[in-house]
PDB file of N, CA and C in Angstrom:
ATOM      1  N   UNK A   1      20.469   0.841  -8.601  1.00  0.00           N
ATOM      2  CA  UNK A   1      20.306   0.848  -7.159  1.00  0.00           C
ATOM      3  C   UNK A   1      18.808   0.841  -6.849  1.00  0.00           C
ATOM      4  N   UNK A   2      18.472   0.122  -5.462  1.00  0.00           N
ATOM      5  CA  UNK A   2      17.146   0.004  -5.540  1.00  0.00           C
ATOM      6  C   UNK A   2      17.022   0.679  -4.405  1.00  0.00           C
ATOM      7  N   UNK A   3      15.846   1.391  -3.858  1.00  0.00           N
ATOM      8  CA  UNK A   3      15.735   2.719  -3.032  1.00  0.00           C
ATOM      9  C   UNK A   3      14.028   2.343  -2.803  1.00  0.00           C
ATOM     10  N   UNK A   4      13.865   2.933  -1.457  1.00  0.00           N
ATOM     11  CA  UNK A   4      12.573   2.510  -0.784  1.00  0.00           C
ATOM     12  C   UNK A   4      11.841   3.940   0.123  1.00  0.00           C
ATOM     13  N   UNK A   5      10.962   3.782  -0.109  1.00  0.00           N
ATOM     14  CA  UNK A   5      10.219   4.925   0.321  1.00  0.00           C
ATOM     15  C   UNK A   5       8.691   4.459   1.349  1.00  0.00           C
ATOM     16  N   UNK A   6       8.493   5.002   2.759  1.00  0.00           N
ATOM     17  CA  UNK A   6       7.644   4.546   3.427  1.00  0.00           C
ATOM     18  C   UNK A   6       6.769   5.364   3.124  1.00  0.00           C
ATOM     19  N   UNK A   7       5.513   4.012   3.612  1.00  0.00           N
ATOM     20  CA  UNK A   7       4.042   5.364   3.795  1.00  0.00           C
ATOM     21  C   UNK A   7       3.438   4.916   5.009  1.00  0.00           C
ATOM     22  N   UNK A   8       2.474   5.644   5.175  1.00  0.00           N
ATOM     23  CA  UNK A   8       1.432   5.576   6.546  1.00  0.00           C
ATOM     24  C   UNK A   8       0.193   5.842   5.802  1.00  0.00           C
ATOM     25  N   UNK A   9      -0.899   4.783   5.953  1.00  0.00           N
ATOM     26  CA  UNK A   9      -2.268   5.315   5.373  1.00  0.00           C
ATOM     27  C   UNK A   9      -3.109   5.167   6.557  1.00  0.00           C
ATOM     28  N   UNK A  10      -4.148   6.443   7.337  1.00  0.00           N
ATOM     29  CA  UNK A  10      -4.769   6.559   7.719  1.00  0.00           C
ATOM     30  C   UNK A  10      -6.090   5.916   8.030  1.00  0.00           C
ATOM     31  N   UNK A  11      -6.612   4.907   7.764  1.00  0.00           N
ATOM     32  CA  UNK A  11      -8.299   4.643   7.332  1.00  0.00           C
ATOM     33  C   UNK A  11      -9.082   5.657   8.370  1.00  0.00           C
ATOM     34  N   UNK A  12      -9.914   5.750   7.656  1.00  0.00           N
ATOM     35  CA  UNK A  12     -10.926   6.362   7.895  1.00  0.00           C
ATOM     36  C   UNK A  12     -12.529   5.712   7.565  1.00  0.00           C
ATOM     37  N   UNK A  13     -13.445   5.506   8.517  1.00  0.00           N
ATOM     38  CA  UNK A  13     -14.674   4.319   8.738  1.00  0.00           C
ATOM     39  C   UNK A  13     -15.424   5.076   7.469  1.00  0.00           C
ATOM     40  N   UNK A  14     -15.629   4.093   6.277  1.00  0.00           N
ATOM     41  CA  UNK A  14     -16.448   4.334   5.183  1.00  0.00           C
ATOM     42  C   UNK A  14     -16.030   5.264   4.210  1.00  0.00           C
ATOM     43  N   UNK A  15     -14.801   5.703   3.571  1.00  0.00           N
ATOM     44  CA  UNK A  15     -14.008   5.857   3.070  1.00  0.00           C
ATOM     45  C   UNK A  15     -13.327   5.357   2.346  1.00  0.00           C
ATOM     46  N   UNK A  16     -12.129   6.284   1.653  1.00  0.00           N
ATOM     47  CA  UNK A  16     -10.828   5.916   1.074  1.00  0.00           C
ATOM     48  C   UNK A  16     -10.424   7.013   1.373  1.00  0.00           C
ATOM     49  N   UNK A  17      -9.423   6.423   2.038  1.00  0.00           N
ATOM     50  CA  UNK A  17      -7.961   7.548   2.459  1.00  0.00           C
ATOM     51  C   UNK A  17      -7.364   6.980   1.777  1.00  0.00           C
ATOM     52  N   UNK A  18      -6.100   7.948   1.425  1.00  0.00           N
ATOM     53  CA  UNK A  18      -4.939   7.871   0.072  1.00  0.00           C
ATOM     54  C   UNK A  18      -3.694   8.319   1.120  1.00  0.00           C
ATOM     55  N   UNK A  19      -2.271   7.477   0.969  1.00  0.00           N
ATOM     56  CA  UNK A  19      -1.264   8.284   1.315  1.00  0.00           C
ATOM     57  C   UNK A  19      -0.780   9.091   0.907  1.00  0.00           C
ATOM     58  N   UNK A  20      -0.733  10.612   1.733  1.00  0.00           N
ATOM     59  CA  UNK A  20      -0.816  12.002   0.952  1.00  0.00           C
ATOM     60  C   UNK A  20       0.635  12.462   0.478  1.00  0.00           C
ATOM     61  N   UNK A  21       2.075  11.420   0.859  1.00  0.00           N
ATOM     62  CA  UNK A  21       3.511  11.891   0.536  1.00  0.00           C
ATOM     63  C   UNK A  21       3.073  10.880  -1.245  1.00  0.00           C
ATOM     64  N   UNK A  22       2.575  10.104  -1.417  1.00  0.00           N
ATOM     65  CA  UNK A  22       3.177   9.590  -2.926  1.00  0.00           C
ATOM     66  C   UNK A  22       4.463   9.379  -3.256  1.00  0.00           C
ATOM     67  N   UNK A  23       4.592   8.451  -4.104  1.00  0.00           N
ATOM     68  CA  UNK A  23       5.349   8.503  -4.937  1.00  0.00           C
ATOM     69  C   UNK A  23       5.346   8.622  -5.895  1.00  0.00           C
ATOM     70  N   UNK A  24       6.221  10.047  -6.073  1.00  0.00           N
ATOM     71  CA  UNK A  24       6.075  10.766  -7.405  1.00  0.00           C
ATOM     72  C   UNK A  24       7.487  10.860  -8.180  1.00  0.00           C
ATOM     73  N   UNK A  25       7.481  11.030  -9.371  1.00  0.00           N
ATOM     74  CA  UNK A  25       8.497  11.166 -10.928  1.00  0.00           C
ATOM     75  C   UNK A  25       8.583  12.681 -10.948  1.00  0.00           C
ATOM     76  N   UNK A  26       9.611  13.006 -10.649  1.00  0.00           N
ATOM     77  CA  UNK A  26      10.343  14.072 -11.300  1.00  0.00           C
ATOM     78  C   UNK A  26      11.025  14.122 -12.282  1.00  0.00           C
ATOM     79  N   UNK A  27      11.544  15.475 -13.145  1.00  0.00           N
ATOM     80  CA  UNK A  27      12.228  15.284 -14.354  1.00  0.00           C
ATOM     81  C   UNK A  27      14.004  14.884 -13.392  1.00  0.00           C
ATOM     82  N   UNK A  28      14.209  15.047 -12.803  1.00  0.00           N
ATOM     83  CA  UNK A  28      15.735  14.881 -11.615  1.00  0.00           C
ATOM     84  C   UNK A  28      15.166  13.657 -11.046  1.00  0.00           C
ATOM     85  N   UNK A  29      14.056  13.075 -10.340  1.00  0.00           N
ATOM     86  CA  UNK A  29      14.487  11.329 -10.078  1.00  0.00           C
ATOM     87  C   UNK A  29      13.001  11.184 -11.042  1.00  0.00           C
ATOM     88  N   UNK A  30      13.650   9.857 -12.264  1.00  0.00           N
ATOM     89  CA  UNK A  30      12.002   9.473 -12.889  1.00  0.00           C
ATOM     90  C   UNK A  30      12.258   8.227 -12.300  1.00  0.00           C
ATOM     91  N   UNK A  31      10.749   7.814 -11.541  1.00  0.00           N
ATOM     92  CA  UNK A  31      11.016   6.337 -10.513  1.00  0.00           C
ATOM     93  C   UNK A  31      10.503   5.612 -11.413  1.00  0.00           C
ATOM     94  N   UNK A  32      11.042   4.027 -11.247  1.00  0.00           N
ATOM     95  CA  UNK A  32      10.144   3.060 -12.211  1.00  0.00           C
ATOM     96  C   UNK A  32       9.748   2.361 -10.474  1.00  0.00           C
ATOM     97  N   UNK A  33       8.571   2.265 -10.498  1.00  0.00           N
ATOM     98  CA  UNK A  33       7.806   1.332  -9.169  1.00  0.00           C
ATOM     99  C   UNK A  33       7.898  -0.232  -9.455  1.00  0.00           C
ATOM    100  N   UNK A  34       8.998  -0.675  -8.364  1.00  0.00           N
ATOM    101  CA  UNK A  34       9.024  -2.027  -8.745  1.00  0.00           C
ATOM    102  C   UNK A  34       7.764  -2.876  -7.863  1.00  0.00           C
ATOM    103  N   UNK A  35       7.637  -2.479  -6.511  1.00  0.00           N
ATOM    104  CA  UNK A  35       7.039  -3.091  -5.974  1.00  0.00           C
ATOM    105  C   UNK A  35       6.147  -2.018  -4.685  1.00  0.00           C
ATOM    106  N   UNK A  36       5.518  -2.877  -3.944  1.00  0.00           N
ATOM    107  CA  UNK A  36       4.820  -2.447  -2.724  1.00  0.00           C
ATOM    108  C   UNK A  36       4.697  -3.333  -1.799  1.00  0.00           C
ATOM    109  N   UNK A  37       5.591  -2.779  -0.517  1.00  0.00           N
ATOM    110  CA  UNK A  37       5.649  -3.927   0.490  1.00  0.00           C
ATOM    111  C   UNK A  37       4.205  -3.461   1.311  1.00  0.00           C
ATOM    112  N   UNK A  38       3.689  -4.262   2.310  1.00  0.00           N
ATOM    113  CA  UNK A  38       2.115  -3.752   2.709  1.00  0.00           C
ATOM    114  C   UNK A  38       2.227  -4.573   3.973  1.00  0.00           C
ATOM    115  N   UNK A  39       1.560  -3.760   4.989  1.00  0.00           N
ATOM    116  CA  UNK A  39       0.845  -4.088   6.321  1.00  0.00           C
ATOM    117  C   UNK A  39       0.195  -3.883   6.813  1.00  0.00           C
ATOM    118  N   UNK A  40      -1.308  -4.448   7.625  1.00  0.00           N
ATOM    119  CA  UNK A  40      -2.181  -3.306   7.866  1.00  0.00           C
ATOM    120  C   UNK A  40      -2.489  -3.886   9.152  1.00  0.00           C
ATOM    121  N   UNK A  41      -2.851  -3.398  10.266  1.00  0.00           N
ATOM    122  CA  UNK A  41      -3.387  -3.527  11.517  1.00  0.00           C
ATOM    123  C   UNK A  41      -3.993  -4.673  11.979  1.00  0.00           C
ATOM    124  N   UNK A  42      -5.072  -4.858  11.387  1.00  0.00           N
ATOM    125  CA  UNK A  42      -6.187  -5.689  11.432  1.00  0.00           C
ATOM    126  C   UNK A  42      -6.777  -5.907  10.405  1.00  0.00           C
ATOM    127  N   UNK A  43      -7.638  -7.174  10.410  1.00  0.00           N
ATOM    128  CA  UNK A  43      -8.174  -7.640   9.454  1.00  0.00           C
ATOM    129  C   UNK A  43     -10.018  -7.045  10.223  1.00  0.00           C
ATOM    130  N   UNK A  44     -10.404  -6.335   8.509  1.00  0.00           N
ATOM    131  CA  UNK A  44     -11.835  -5.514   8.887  1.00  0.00           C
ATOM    132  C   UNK A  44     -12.491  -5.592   7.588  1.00  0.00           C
ATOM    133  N   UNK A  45     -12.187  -6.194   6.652  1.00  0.00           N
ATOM    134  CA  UNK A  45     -12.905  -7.108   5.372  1.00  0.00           C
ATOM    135  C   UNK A  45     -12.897  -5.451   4.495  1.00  0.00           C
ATOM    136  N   UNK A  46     -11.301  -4.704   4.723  1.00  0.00           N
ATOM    137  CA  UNK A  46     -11.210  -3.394   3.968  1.00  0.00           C
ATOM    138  C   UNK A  46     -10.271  -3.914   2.519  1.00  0.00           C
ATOM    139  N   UNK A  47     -10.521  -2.799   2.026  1.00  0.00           N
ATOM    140  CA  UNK A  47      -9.979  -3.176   0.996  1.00  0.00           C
ATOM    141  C   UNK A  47      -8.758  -2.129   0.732  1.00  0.00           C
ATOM    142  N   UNK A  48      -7.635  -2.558   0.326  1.00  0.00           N
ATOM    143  CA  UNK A  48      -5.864  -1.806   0.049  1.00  0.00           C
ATOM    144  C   UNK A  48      -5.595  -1.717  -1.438  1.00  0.00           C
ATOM    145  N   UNK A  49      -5.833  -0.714  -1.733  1.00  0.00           N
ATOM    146  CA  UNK A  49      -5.462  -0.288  -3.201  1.00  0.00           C
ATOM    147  C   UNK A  49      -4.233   0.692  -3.514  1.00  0.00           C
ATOM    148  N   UNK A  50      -3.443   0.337  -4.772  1.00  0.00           N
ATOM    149  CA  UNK A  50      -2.646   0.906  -5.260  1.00  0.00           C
ATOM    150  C   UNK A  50      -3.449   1.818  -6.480  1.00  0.00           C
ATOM    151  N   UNK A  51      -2.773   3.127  -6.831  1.00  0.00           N
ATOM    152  CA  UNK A  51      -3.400   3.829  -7.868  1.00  0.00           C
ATOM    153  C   UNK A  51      -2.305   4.858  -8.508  1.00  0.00           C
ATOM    154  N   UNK A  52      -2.113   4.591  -9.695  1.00  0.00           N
ATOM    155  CA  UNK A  52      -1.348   5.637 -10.626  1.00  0.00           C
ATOM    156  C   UNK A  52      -2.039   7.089 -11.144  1.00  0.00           C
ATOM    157  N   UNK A  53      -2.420   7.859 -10.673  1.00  0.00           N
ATOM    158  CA  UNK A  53      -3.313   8.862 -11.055  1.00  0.00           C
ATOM    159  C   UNK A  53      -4.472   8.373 -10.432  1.00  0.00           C
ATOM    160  N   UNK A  54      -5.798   8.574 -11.724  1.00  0.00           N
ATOM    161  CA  UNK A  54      -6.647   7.723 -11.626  1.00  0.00           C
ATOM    162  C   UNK A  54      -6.698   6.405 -11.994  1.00  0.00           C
ATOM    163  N   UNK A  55      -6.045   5.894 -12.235  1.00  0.00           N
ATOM    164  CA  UNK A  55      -6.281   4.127 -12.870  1.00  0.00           C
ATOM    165  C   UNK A  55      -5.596   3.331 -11.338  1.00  0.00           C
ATOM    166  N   UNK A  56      -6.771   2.777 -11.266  1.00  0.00           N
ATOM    167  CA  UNK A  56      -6.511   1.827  -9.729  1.00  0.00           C
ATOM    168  C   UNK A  56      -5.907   0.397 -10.647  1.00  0.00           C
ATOM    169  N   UNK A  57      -4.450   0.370 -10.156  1.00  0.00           N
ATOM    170  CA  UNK A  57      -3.234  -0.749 -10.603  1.00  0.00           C
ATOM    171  C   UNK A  57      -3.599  -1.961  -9.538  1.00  0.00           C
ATOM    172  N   UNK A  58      -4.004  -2.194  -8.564  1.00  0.00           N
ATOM    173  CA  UNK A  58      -4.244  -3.178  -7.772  1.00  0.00           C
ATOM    174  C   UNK A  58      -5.692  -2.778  -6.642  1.00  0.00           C
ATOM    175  N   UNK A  59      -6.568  -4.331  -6.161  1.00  0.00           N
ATOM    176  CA  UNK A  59      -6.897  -3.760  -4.860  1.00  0.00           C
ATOM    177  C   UNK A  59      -6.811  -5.671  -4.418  1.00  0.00           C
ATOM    178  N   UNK A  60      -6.454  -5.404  -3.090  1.00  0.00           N
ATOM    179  CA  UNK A  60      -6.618  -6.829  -2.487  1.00  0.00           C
ATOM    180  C   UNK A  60      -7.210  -6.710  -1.262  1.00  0.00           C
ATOM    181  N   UNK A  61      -8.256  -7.605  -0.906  1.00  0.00           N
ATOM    182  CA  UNK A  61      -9.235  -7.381   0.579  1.00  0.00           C
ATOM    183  C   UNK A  61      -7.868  -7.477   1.318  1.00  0.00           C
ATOM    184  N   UNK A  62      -8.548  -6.889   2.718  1.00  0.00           N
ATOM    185  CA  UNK A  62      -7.259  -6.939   3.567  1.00  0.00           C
ATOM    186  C   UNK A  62      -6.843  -8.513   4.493  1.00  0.00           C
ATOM    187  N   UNK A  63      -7.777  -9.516   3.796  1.00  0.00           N
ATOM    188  CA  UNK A  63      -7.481 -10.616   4.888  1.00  0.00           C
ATOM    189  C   UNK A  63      -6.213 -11.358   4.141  1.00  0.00           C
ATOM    190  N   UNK A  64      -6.118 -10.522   2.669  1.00  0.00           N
ATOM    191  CA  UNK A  64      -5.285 -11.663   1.911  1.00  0.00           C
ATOM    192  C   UNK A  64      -3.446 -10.550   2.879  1.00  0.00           C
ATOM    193  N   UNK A  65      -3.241  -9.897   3.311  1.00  0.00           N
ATOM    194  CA  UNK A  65      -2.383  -9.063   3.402  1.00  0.00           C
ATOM    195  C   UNK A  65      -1.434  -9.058   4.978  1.00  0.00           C
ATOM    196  N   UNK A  66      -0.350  -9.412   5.246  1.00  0.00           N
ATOM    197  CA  UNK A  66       0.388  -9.449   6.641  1.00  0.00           C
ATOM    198  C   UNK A  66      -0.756  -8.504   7.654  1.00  0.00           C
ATOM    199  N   UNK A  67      -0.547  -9.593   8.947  1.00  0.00           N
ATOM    200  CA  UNK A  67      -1.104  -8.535   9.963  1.00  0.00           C
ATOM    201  C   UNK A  67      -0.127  -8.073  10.889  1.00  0.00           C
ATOM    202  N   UNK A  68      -0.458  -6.455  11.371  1.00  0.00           N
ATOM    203  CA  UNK A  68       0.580  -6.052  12.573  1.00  0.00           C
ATOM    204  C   UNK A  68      -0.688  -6.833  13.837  1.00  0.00           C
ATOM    205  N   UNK A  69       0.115  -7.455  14.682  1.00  0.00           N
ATOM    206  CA  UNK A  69      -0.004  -8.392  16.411  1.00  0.00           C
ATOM    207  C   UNK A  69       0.239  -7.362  16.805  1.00  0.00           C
ATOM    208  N   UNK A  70       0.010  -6.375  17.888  1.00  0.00           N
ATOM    209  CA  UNK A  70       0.805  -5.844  18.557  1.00  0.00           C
ATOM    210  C   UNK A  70      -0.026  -6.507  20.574  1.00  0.00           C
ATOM    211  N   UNK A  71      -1.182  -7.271  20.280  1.00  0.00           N
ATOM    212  CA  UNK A  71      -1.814  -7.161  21.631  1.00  0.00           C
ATOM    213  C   UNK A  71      -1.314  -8.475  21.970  1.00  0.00           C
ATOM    214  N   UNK A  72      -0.500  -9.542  21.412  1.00  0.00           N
ATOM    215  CA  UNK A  72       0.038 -10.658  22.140  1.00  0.00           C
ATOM    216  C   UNK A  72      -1.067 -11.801  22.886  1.00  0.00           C
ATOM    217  N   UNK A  73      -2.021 -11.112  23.034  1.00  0.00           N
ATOM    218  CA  UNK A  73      -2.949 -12.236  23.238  1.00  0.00           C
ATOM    219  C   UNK A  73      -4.089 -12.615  22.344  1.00  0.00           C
ATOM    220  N   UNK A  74      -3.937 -11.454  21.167  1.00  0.00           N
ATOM    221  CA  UNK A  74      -4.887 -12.513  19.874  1.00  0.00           C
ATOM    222  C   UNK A  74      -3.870 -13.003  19.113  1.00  0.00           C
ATOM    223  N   UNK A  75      -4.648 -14.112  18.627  1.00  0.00           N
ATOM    224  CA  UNK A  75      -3.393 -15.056  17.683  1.00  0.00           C
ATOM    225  C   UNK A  75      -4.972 -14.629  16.267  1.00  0.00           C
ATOM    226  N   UNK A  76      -3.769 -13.910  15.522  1.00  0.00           N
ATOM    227  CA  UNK A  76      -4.534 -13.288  14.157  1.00  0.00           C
ATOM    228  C   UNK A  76      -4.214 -14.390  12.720  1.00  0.00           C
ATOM    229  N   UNK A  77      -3.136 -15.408  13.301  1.00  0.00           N
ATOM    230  CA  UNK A  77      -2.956 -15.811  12.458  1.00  0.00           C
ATOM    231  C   UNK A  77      -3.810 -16.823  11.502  1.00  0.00           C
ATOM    232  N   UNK A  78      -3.963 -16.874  10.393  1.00  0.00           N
ATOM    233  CA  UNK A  78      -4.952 -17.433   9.352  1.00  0.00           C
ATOM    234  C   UNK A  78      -3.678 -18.657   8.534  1.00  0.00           C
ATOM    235  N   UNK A  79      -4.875 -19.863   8.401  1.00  0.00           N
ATOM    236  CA  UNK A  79      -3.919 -20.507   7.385  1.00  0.00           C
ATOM    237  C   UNK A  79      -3.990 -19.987   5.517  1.00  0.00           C
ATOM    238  N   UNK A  80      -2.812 -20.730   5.213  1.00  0.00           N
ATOM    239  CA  UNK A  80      -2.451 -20.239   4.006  1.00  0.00           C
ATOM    240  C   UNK A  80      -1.448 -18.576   3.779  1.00  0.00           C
ATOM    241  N   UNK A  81      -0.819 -18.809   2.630  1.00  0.00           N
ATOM    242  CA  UNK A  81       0.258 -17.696   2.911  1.00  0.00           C
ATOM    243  C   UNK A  81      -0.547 -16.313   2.613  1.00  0.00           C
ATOM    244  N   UNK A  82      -0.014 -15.137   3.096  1.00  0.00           N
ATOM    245  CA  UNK A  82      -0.005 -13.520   3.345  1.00  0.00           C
ATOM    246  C   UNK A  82       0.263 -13.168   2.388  1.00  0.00           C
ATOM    247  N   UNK A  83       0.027 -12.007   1.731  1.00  0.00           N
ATOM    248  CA  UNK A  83       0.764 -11.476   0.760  1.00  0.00           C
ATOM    249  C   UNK A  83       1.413 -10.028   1.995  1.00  0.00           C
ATOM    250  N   UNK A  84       2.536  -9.966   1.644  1.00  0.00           N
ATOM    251  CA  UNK A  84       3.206  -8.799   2.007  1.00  0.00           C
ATOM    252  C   UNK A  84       4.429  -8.004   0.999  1.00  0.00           C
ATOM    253  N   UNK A  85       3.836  -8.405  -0.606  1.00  0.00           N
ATOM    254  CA  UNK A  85       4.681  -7.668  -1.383  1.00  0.00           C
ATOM    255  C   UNK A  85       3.473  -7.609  -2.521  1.00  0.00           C
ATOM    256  N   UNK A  86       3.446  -6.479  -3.275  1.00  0.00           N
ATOM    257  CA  UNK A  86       2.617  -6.529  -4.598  1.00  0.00           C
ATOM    258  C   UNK A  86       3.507  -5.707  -5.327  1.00  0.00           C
ATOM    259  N   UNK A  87       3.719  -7.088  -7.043  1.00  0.00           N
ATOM    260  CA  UNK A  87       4.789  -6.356  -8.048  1.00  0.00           C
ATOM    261  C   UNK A  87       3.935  -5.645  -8.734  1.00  0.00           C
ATOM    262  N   UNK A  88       4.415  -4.255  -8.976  1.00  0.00           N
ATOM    263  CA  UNK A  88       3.886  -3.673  -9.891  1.00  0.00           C
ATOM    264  C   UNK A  88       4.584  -3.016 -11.392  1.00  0.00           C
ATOM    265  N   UNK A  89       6.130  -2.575 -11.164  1.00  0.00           N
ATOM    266  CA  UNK A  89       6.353  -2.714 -12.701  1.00  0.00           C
ATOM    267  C   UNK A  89       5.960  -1.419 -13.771  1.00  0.00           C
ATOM    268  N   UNK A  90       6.229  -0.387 -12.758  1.00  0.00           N
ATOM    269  CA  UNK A  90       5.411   0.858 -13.541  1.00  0.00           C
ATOM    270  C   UNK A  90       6.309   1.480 -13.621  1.00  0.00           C
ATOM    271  N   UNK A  91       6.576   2.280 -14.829  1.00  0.00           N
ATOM    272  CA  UNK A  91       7.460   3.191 -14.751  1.00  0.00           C
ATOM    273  C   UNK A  91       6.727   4.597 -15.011  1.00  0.00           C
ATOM    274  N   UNK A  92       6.761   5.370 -13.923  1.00  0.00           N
ATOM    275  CA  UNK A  92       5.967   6.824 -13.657  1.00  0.00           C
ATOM    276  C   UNK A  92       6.278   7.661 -14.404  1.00  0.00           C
ATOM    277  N   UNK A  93       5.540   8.198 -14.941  1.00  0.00           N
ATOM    278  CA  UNK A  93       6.161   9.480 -16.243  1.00  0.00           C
ATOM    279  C   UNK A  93       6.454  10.815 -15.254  1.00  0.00           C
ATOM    280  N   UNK A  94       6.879  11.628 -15.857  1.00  0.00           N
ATOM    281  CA  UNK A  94       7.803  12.800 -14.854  1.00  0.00           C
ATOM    282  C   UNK A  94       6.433  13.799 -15.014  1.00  0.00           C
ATOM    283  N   UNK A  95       6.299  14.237 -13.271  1.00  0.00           N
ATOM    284  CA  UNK A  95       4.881  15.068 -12.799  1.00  0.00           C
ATOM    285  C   UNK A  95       3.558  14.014 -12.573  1.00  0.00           C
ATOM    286  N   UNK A  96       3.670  12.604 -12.358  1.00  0.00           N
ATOM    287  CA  UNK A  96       2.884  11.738 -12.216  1.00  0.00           C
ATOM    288  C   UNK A  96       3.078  10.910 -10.621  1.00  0.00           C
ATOM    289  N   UNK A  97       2.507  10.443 -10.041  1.00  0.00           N
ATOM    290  CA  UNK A  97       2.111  10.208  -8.923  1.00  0.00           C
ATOM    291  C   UNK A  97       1.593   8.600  -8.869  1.00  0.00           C
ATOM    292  N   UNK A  98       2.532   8.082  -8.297  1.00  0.00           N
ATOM    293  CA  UNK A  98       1.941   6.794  -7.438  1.00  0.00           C
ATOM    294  C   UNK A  98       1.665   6.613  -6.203  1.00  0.00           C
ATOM    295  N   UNK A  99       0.195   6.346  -5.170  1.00  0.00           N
ATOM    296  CA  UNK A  99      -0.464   6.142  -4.287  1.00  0.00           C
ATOM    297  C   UNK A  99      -0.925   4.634  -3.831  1.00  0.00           C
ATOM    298  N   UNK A 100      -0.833   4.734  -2.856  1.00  0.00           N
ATOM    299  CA  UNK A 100      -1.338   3.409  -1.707  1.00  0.00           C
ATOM    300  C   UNK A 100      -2.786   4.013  -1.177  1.00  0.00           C
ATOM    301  N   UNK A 101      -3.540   3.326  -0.742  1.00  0.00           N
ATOM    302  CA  UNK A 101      -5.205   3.700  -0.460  1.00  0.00           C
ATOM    303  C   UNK A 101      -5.691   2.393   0.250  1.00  0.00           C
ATOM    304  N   UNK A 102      -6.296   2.916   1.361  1.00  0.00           N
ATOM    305  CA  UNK A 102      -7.454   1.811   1.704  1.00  0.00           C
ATOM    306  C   UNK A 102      -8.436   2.052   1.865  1.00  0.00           C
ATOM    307  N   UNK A 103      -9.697   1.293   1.404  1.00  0.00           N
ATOM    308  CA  UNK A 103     -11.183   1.507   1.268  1.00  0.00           C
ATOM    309  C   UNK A 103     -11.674   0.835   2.997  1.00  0.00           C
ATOM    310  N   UNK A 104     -12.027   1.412   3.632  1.00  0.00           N
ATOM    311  CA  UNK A 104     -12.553   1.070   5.166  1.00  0.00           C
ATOM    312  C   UNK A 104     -14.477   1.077   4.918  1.00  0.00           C
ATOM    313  N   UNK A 105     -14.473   0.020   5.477  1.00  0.00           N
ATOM    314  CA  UNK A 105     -16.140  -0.217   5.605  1.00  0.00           C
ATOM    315  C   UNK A 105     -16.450   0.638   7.245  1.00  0.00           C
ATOM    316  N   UNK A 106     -16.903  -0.313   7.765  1.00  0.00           N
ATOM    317  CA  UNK A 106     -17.540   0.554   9.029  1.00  0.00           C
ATOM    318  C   UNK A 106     -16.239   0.638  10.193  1.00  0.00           C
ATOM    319  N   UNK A 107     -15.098  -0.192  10.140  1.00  0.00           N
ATOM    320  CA  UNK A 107     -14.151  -0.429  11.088  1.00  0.00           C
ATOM    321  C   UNK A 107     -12.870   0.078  10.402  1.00  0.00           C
ATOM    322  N   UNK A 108     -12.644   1.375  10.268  1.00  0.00           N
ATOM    323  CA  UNK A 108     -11.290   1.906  10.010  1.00  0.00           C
ATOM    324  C   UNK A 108      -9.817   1.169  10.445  1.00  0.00           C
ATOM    325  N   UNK A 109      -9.111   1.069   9.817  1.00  0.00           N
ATOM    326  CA  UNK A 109      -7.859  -0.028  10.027  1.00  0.00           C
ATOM    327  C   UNK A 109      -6.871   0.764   9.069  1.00  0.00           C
ATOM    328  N   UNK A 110      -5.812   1.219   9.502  1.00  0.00           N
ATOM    329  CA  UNK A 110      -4.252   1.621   9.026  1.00  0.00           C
ATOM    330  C   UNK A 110      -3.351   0.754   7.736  1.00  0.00           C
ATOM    331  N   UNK A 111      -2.653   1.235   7.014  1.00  0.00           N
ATOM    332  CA  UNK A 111      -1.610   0.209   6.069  1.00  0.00           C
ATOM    333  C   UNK A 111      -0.459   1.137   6.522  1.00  0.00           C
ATOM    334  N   UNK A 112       0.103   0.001   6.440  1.00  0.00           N
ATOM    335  CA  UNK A 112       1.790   1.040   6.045  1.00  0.00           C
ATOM    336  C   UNK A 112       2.916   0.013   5.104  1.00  0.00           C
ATOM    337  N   UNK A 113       3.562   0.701   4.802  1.00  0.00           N
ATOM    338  CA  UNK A 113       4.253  -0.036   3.873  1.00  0.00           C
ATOM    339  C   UNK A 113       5.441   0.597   3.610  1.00  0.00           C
ATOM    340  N   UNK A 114       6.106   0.447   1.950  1.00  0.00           N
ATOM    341  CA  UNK A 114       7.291   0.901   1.569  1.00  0.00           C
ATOM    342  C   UNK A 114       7.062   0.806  -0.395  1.00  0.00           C
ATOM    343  N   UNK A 115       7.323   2.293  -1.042  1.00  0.00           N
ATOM    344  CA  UNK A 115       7.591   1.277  -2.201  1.00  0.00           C
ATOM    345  C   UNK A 115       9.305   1.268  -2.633  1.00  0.00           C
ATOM    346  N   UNK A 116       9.173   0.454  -3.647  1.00  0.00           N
ATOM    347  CA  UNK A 116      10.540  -0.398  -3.579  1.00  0.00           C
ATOM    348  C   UNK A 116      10.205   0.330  -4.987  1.00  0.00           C
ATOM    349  N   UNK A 117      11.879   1.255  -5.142  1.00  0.00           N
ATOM    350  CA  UNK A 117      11.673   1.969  -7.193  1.00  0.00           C
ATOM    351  C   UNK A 117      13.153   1.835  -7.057  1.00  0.00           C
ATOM    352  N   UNK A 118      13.188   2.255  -8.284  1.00  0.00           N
ATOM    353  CA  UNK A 118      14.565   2.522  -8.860  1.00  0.00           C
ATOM    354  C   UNK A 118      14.767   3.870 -10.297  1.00  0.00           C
ATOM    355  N   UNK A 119      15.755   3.923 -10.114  1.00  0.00           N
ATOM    356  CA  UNK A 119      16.106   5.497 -10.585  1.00  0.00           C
ATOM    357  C   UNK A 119      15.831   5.012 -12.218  1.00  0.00           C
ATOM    358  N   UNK A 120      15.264   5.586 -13.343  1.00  0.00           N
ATOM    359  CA  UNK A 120      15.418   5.471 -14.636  1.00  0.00           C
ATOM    360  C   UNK A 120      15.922   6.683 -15.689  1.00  0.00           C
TER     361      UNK A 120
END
C-alpha cells in the first residue's frame, strides 16, 4: 500500500528552513521513501532540497519546480516541463529521518508537498 504524508516548509530570507514534522522510520512503521511531490509559491532563484540526516539526497533551483498562481493576473508560466515529483528510493533505517528544505536567498518563498512511502 502506498501512503502519503504532507509538509509545509516555511522559507525564511537567507536561510534554510527544514520541515520540522519529517518523515521518519520507526521500529512499528519502517518507511521506504518512494518519492516527493513539490510546490513552491514563487519562483525567487531558491533552492528545494531533500535530506536524509545529514546527506543532502537532492537540491533543484526553484524555477525547475510547479508554481502555486494564486493572483490570476500573473501568468508564471515558463516554457518547457516542471518538475513536480522527485524519485528518491530510500529506504529509512528505524530512528532516522527524512526532510524537505529550502535554501531562500534574499526573497523567502514557501514549498509544500507530500512524500509518497510505503510500509517495509
Amino acid at each position: 500500500m502506498i501512503f502519503a504524508q504532507h509538509f509545509h516548509v516555511v522559507g525564511v530570507a537567507n536561510q534554510i528552513a527544514y520541515d520540522t514534522e519529517k518523515l521518519k522510520s520507526t521500529e512499528a512503521e519502517k518507511k521506504r521513501l518512494l518519492s516527493v511531490r513539490l510546490l513552491v509559491d514563487e519562483v525567487a532563484d531558491n533552492k528545494v532540497q531533500g535530506w536524509h540526516e545529514r546527506a543532502k539526497v537532492f537540491e533543484y533551483p526553484d524555477r525547475l519546480i510547479d508554481v502555486e498562481d494564486g493572483t490570476g493576473t500573473v501568468n508564471k508560466a515558463k516554457p518547457g516541463a516542471r518538475i513536480n515529483e522527485v524519485e528518491v528510493g530510500l529506504e529509512i533505517p528505524v530512528g532516522e529521518a527524512f526532510a524537505t528544505a529550502i535554501q531562500c536567498g534574499a526573497t523567502a518563498t514557501d514549498v509544500w508537498g507530500s512524500y509518497i512511502y510505503e510500509l517495509y
